[in-house]
Protein backbone atom coordinates (compact mmCIF):
# COMPACT_ATOMS: atom_id res chain seq x y z
CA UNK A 1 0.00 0.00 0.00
CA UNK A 2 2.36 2.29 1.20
CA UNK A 3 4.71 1.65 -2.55
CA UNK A 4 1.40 2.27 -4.17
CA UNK A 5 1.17 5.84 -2.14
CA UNK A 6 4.29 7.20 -3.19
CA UNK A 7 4.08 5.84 -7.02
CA UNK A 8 0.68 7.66 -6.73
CA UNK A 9 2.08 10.53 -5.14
CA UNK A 10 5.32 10.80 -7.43
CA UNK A 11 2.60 10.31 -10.62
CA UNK A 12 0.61 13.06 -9.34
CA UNK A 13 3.16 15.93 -9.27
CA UNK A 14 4.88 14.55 -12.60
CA UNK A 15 1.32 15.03 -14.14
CA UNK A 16 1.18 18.71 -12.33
CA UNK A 17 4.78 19.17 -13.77
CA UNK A 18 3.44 18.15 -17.75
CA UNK A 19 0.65 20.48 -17.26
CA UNK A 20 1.78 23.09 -16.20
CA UNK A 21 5.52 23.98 -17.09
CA UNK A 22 5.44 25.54 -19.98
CA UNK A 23 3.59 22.62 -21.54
CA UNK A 24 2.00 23.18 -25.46
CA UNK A 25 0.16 20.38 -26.42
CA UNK A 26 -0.08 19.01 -23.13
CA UNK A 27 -1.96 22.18 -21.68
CA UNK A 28 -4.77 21.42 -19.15
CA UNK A 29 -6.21 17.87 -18.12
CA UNK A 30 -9.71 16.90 -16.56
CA UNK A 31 -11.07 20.79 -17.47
CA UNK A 32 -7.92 21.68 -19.45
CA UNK A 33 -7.14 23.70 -16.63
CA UNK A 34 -3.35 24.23 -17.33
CA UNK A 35 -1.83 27.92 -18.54
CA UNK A 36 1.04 26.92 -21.33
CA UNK A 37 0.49 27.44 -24.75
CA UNK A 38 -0.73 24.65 -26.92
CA UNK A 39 1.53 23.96 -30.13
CA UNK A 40 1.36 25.44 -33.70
CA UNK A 41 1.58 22.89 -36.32
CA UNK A 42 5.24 22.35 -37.88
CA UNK A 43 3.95 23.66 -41.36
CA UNK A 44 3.57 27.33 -41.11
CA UNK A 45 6.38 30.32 -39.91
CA UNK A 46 4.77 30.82 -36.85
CA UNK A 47 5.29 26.54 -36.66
CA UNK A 48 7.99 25.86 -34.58
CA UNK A 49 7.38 27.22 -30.85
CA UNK A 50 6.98 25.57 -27.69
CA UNK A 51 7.52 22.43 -25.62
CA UNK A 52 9.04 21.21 -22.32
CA UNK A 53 12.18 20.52 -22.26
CA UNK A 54 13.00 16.48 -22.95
CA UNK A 55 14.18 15.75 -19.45
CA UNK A 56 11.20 17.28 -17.62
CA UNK A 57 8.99 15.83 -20.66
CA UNK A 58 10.31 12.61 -20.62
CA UNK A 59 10.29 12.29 -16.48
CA UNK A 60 6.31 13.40 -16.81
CA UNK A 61 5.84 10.59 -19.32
CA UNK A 62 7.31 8.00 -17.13
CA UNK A 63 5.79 9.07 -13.90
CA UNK A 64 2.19 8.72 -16.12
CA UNK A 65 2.90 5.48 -17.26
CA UNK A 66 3.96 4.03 -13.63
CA UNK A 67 0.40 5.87 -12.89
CA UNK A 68 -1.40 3.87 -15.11
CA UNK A 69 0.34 0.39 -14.82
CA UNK A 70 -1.26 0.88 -11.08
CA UNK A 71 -4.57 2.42 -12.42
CA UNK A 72 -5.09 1.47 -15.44
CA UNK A 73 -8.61 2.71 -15.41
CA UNK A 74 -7.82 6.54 -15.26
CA UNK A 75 -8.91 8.19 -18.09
CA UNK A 76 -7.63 11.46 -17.17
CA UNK A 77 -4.12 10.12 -17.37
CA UNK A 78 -4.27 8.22 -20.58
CA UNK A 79 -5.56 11.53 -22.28
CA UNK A 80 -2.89 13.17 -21.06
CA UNK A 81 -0.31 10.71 -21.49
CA UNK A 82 -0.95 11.05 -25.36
CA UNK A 83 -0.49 14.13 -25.32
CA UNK A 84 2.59 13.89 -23.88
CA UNK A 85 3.24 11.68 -26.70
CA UNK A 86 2.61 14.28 -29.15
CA UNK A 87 4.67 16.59 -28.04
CA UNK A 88 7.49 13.88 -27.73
CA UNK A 89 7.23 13.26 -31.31
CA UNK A 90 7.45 16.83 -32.02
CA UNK A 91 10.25 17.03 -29.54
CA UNK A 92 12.33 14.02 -30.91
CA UNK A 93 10.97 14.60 -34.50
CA UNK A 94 10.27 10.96 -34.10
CA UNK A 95 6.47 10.56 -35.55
CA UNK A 96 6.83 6.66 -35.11
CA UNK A 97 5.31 7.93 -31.47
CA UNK A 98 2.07 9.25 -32.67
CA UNK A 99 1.40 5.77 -32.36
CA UNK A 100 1.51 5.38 -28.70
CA UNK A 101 -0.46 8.77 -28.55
CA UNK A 102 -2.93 6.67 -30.83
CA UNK A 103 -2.94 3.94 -28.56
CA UNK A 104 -3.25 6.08 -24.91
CA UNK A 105 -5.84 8.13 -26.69
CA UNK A 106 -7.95 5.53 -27.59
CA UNK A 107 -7.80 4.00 -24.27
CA UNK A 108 -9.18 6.83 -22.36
CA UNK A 109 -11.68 7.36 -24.60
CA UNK A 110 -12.87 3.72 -24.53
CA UNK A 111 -13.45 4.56 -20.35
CA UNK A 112 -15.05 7.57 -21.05
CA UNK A 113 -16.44 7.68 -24.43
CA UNK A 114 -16.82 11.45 -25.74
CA UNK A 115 -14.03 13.00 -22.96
CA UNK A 116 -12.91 16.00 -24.38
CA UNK A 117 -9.75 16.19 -23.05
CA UNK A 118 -9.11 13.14 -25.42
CA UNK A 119 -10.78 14.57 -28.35
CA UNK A 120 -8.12 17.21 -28.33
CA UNK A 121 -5.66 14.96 -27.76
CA UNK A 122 -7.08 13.52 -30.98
CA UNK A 123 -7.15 16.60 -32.93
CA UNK A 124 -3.48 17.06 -32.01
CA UNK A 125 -2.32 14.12 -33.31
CA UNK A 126 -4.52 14.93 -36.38
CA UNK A 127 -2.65 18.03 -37.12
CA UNK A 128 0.63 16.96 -36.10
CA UNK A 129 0.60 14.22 -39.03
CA UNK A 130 -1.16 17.16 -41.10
CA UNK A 131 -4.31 15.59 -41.55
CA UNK A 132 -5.96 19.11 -40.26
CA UNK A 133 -9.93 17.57 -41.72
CA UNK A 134 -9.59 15.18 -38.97
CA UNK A 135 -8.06 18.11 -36.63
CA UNK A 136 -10.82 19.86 -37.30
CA UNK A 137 -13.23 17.29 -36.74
CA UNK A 138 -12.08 16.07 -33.58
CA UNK A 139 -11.32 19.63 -32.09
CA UNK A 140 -15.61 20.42 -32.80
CA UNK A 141 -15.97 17.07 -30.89
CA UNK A 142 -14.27 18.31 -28.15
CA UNK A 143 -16.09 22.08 -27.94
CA UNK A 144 -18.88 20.03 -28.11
CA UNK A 145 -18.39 18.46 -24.72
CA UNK A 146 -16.34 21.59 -23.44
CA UNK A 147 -16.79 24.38 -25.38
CA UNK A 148 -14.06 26.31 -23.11
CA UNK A 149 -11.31 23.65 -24.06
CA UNK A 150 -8.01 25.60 -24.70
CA UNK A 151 -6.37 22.91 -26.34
CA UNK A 152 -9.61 22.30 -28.82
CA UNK A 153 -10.23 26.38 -29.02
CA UNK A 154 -6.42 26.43 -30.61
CA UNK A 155 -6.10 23.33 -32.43
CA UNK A 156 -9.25 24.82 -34.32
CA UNK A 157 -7.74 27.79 -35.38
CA UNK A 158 -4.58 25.45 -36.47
CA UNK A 159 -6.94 23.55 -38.63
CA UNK A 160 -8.82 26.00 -40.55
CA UNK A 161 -5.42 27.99 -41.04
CA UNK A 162 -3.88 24.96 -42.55
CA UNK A 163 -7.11 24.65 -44.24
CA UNK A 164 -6.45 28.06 -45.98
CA UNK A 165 -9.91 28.95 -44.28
CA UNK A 166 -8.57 32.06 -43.39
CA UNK A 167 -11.66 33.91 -43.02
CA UNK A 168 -13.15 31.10 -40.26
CA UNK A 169 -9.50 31.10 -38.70
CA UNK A 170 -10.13 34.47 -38.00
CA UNK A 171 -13.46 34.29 -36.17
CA UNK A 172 -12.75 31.23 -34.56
CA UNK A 173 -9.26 33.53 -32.81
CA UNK A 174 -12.03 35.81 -32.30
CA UNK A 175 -14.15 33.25 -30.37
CA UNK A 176 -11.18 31.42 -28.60
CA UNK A 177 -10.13 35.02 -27.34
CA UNK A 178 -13.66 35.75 -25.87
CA UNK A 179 -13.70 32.13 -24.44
CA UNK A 180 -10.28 31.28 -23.23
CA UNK A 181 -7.88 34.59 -23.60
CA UNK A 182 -3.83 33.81 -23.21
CA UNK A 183 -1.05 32.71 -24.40
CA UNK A 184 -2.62 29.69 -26.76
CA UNK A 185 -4.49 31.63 -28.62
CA UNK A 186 -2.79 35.37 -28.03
CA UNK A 187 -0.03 33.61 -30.37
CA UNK A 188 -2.37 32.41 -32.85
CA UNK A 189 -4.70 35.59 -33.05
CA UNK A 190 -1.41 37.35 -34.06
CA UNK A 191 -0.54 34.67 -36.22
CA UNK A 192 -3.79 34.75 -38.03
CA UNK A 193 -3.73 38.72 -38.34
CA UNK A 194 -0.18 38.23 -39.68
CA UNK A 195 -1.35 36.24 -42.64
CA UNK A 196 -3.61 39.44 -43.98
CA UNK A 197 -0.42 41.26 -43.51
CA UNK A 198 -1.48 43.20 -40.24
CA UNK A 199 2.26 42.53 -38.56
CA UNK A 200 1.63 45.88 -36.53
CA UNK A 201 -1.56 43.62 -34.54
CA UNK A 202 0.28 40.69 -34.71
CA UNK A 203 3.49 41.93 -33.10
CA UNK A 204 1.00 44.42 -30.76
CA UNK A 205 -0.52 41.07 -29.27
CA UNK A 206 2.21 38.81 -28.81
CA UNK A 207 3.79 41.79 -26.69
CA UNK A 208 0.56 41.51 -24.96
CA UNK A 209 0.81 37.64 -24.80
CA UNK A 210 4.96 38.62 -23.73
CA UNK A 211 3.96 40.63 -20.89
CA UNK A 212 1.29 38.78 -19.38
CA UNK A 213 3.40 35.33 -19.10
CA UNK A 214 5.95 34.80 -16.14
CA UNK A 215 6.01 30.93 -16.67
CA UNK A 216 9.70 30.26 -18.47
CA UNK A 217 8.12 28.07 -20.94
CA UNK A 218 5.93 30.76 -22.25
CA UNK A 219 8.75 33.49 -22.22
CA UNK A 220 10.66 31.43 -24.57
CA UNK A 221 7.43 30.21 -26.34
CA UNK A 222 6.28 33.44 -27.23
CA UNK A 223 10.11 35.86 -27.26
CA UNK A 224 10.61 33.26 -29.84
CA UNK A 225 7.59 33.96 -31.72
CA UNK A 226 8.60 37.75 -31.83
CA UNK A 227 11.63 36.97 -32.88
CA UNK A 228 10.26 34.83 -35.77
CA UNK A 229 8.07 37.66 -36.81
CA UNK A 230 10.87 40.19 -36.45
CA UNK A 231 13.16 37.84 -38.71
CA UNK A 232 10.19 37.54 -41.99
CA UNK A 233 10.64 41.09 -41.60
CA UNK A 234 13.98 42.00 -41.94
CA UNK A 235 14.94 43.15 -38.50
CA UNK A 236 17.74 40.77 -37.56
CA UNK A 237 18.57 43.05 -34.43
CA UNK A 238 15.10 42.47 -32.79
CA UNK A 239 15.11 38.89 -33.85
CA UNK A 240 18.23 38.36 -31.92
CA UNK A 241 16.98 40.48 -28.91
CA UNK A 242 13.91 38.59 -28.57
CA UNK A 243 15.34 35.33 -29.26
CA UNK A 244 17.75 35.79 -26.76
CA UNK A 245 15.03 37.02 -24.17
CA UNK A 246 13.70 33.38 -25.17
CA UNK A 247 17.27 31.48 -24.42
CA UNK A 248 17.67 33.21 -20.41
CA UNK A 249 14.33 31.69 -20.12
CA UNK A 250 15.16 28.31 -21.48
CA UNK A 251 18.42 28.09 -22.43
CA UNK A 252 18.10 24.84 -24.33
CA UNK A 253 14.78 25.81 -26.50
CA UNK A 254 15.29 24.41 -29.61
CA UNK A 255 13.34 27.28 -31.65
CA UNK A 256 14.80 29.86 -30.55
CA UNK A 257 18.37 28.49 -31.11
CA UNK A 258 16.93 27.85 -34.76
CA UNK A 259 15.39 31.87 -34.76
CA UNK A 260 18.85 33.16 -33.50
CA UNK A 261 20.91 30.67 -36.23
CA UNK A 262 18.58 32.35 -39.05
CA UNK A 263 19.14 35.73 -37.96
CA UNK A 264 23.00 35.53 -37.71
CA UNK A 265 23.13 33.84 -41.25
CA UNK A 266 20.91 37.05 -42.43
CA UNK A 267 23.60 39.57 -40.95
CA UNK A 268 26.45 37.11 -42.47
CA UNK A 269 27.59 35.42 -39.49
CA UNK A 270 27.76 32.10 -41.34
CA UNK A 271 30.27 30.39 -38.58
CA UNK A 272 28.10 31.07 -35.83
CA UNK A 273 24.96 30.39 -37.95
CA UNK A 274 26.25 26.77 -38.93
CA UNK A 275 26.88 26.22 -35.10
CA UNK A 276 23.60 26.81 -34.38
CA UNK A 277 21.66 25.16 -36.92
CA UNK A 278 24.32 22.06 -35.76
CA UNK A 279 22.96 21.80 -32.65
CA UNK A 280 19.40 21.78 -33.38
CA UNK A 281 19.21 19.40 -35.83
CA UNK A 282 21.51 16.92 -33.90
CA UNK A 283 18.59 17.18 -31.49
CA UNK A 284 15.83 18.20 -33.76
CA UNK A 285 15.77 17.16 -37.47
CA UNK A 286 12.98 18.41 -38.95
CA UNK A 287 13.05 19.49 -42.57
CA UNK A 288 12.87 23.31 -41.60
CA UNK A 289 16.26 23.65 -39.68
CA UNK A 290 18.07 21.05 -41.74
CA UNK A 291 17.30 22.52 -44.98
CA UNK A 292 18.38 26.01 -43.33
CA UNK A 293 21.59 24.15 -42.95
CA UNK A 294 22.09 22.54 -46.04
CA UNK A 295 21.88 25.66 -47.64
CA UNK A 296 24.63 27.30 -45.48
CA UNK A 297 26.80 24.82 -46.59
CA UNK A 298 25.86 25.60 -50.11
CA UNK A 299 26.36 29.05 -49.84
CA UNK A 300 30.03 28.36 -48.49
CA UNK A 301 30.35 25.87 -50.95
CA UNK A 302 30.31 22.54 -49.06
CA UNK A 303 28.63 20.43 -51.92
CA UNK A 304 29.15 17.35 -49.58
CA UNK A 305 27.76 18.32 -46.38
CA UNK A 306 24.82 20.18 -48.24
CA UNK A 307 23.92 17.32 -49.81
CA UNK A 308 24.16 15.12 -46.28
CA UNK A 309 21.64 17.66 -45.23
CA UNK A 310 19.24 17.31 -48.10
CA UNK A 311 19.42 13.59 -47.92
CA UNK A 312 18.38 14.17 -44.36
CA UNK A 313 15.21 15.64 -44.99
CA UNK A 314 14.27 12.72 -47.64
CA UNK A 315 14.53 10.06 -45.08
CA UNK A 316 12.57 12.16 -42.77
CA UNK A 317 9.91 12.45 -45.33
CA UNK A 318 10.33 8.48 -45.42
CA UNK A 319 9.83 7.65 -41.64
CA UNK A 320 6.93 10.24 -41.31
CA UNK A 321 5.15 8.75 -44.35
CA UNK A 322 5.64 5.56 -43.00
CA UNK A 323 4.44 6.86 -39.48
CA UNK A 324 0.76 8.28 -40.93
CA UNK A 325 2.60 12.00 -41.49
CA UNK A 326 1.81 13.49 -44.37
CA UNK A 327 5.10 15.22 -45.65
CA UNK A 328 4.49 16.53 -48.64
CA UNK A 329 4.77 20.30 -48.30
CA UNK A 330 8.33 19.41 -46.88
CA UNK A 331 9.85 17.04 -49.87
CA UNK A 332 8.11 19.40 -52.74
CA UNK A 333 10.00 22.36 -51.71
CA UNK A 334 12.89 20.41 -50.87
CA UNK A 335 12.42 18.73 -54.03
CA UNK A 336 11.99 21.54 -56.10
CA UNK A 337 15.38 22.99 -54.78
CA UNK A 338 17.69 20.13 -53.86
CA UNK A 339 15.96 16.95 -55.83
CA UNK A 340 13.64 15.09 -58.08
CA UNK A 341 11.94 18.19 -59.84
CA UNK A 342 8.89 15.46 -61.06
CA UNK A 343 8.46 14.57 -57.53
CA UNK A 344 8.21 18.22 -56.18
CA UNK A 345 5.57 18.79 -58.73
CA UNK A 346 3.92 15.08 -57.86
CA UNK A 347 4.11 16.48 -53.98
CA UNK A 348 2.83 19.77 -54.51
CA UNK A 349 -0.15 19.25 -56.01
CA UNK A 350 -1.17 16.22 -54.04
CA UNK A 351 -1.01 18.73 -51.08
CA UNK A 352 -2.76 21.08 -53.21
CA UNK A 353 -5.34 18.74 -53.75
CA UNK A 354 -5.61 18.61 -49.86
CA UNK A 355 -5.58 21.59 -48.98
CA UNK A 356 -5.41 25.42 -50.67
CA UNK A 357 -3.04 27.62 -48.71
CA UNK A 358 -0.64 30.63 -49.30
CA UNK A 359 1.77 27.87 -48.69
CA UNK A 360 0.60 25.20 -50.65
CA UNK A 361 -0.20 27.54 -53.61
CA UNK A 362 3.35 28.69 -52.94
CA UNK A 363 5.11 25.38 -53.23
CA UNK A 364 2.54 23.97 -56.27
CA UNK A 365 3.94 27.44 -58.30
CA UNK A 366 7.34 26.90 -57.32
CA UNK A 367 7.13 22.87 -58.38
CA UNK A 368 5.31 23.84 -61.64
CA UNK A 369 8.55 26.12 -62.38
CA UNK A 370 11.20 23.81 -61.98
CA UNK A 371 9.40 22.09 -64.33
CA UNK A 372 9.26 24.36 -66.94
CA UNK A 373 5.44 25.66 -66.52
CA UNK A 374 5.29 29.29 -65.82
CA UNK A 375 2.10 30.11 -66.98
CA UNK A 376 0.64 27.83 -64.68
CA UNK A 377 2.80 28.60 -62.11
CA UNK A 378 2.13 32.22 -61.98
CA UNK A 379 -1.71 31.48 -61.37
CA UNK A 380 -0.29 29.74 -58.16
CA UNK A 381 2.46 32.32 -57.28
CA UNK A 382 -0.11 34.94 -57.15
CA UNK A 383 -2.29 33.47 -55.26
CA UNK A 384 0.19 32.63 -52.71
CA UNK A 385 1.07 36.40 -52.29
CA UNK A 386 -2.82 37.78 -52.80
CA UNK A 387 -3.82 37.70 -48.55
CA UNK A 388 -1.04 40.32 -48.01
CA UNK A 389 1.33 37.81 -45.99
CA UNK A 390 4.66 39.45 -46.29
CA UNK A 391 7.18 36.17 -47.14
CA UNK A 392 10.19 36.96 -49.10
CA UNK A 393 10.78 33.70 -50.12
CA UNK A 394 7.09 33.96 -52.03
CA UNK A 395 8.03 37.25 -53.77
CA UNK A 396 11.50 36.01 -54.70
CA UNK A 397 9.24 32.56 -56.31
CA UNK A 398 6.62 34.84 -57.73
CA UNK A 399 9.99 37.27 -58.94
CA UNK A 400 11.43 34.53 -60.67
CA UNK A 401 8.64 32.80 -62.02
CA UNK A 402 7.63 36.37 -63.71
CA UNK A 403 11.23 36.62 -65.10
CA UNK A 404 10.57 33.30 -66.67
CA UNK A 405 7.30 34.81 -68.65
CA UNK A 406 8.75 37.64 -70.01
CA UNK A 407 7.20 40.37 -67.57
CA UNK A 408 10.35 42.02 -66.46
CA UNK A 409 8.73 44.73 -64.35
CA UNK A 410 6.63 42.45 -62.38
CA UNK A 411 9.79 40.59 -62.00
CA UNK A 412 11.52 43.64 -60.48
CA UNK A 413 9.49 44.94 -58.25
CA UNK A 414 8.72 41.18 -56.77
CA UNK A 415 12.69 40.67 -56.55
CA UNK A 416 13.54 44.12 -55.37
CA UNK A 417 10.42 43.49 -52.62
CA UNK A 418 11.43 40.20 -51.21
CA UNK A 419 15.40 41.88 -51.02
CA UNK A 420 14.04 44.79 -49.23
CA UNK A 421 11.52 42.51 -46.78
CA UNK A 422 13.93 40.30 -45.86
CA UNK A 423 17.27 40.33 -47.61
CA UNK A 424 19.00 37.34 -45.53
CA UNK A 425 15.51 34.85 -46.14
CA UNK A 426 17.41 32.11 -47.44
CA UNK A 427 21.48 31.71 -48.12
CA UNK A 428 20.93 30.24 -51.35
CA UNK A 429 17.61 32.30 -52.32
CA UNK A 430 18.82 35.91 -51.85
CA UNK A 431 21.86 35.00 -53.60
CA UNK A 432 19.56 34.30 -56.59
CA UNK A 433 17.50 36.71 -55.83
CA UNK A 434 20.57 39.35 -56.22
CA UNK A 435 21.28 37.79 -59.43
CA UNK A 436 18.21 37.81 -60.93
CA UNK A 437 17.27 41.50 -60.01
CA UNK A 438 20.64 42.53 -61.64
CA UNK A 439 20.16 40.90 -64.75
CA UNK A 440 16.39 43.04 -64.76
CA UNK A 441 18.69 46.26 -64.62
CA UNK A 442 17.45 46.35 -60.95
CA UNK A 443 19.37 47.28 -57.95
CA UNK A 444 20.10 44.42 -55.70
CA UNK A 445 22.30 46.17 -53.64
């Protein structure tokens, strides 16, 4: 009795430790009462922010897992135990774990048919793997039962942003705000008023979201997302500032060491940049970060170790497929750069097909060009740049797709735009970029 006690005992504050702590995904559990900000999907800029650390993740999973080996009845903790396993998948960019989260999710749900906390638990899952139908699905389940749930309020907004329903995004931030206002959906209200190309709101409320959080996982969380936004814009300085606000709250938060690599590549600090980007994808390789890398090397002209890198995302593409992930935004763009131009194109419209996004309409012009079909890749290029999102690396595709059809002043002014948003947006890109504009007669100075 008395082992059972302190297994019970140790369970219960590891469980207080996952929800609370600067948890994303793992915010809240029987009332998704818990304060830290629930995770952006690893497709869009504003993707990459928040999670606990590994150690205090990985102790939290454990202590749940003792928990339910001697309870194996508690609902509660197998919601939040796949959870957990979301965010350790996102944490270990190992998706072969959305499996467990399948498995813990379905077992709390078989004890309490229609809990909420595991219908968000679903949806997460959902949009981590990018199926963001099914996010959306399971997310309305979950408001159903609770309409207040933070996790379900957020993943919703998620869903119909990687929907391209930007117009429903919108309200639903509205809603979420009016239901559940903080950090969750502070970030993704900004986020959402970013993609008309409002980055005065957008930065105005995640200074809001800044100064109302004292938790270090939420410092970090959302410095880093000011530093992201301050980075698409150009403004390297404030990137670093904010991104090293984020690092004395959490010195080992993986975005933020990726936001700070990214700005010191932009202001030419390759050395340092490289170092960076190093130790994030040693811990961390997800497409974004090691393409970032491969393309330092490039730029240096390391043939060999860019390559290594681009091979890297490929068999990531291959385990997440393999794992229920749908990767094909990643391996079109990388494709369309560093591969097989016929599977870019393949990719990108498949995703296209899924779902109709700046991105996606970004990537599916991009893939047509490689391939030779401007005309048809303009439709998409414009469309990708019509919402007023501000993303150089759209207006240096749209430049260069424009420059393939003959329209030279289009061509300029989308070159000479993306150069003056954000000259350091990619190593490889700007360099083009620079190129391109010169041969216009434009300055690309």
């Amino acid at each position: 009795m008395a082992r059972t006690s302190v297994r019970s005992a140790v369970a219960a504050v590891a469980i207080a430790l996952v929800l609370t702590s600067g948890a994303v995904v793992i915010s809240g559990g029987d009332g998704d009462d818990g304060a830290g900000p629930s995770t952006p999907i690893a497709v869009g800029p504003a993707a990459p922010l928040d999670g606990l650390r590994g150690g205090d993740l990985d102790r939290g999973v454990e202590a749940l897992r003792s928990r339910l080996h001697d309870q194996p009845k508690d609902f509660t903790s197998w919601a939040t135990l796949g959870t957990a396993y979301v965010e350790q998948a996102r944490t270990r960019a190992d998706p072969a774990l959305y499996r467990a989260a399948d498995r813990a999710l379905d077992r709390s749900l078989k004890l309490r048919p229609g809990y909420d906390a595991a219908l968000a638990g679903r949806a997460a899952v959902a949009a981590a793997r990018h199926d963001f139908r099914g996010a959306l699905r399971y997310a309305t389940d979950a408001l159903a039962e609770n309409p207040y749930s933070e996790r379900a309020l957020a993943t919703r907004i998620d869903a119909l942003v990687e929907l391209g329903r930007y117009d429903e995004a919108s309200r639903a931030a509205d809603e979420a705000d009016s239901r559940r206002p903080g950090v969750p959906v502070f970030t993704r209200y900004a986020y959402v008023r970013e993609l008309r190309g409002d980055t005065r709101t957008a930065r105005r409320v995640l200074e809001r979201a800044l100064d109302g959080s004292t938790a270090p996982g939420d410092v970090a969380y959302v410095s880093t997302a000011l530093g992201q936004l301050a980075w698409r814009q150009g403004d390297y300085r404030s990137a670093l500032r904010h991104c090293g606000a984020a690092l004395r709250a959490d010195a080992t938060y993986l975005p933020a060491l990726e936001c700070r690599a990214r700005a010191q590549a932009a202001q030419g600090r390759t050395a340092a940049a490289i170092a960076g980007l190093r130790d994030v994808v040693a811990q961390q390789p997800l497409p974004g970060p090691v393409l970032a890398l491969g393309e330092l090397y490039e730029a240096r002209g390391d043939t060999a170790r860019a390559r290594e890198q681009y091979r890297l995302v490929h068999a990531w593409a291959a385990l997440a497929r393999a794992n229920g992930v749908d990767p094909d935004l990643d391996t079109a763009l990388a494709s369309a750069d560093h591969g097989d131009r016929k599977a870019a194109l393949r990719a990108a419209r498949a995703e296209w097909e899924r779902r109709r996004t700046v991105h996606t309409a970004d990537a599916l012009g991009w893939a047509l060009h490689v391939n030779g079909r401007d005309e048809e890749a303009l439709r998409h290029a414009r469309r990708a740049t019509a919402t007023g999102f501000r993303e150089a690396a759209f207006l240096f595709h749209r430049g260069m797709i424009e420059r393939a059809v003959g329209d030279e002043r289009a061509a300029r002014k989308s070159l000479a735009s993306a150069l003056r948003l954000n000259p350091g947006f990619s190593p490889v890109g700007a360099r083009e970029a620079r190129a391109a504009l010169r041969s216009l007669g434009g300055d690309a100075s």
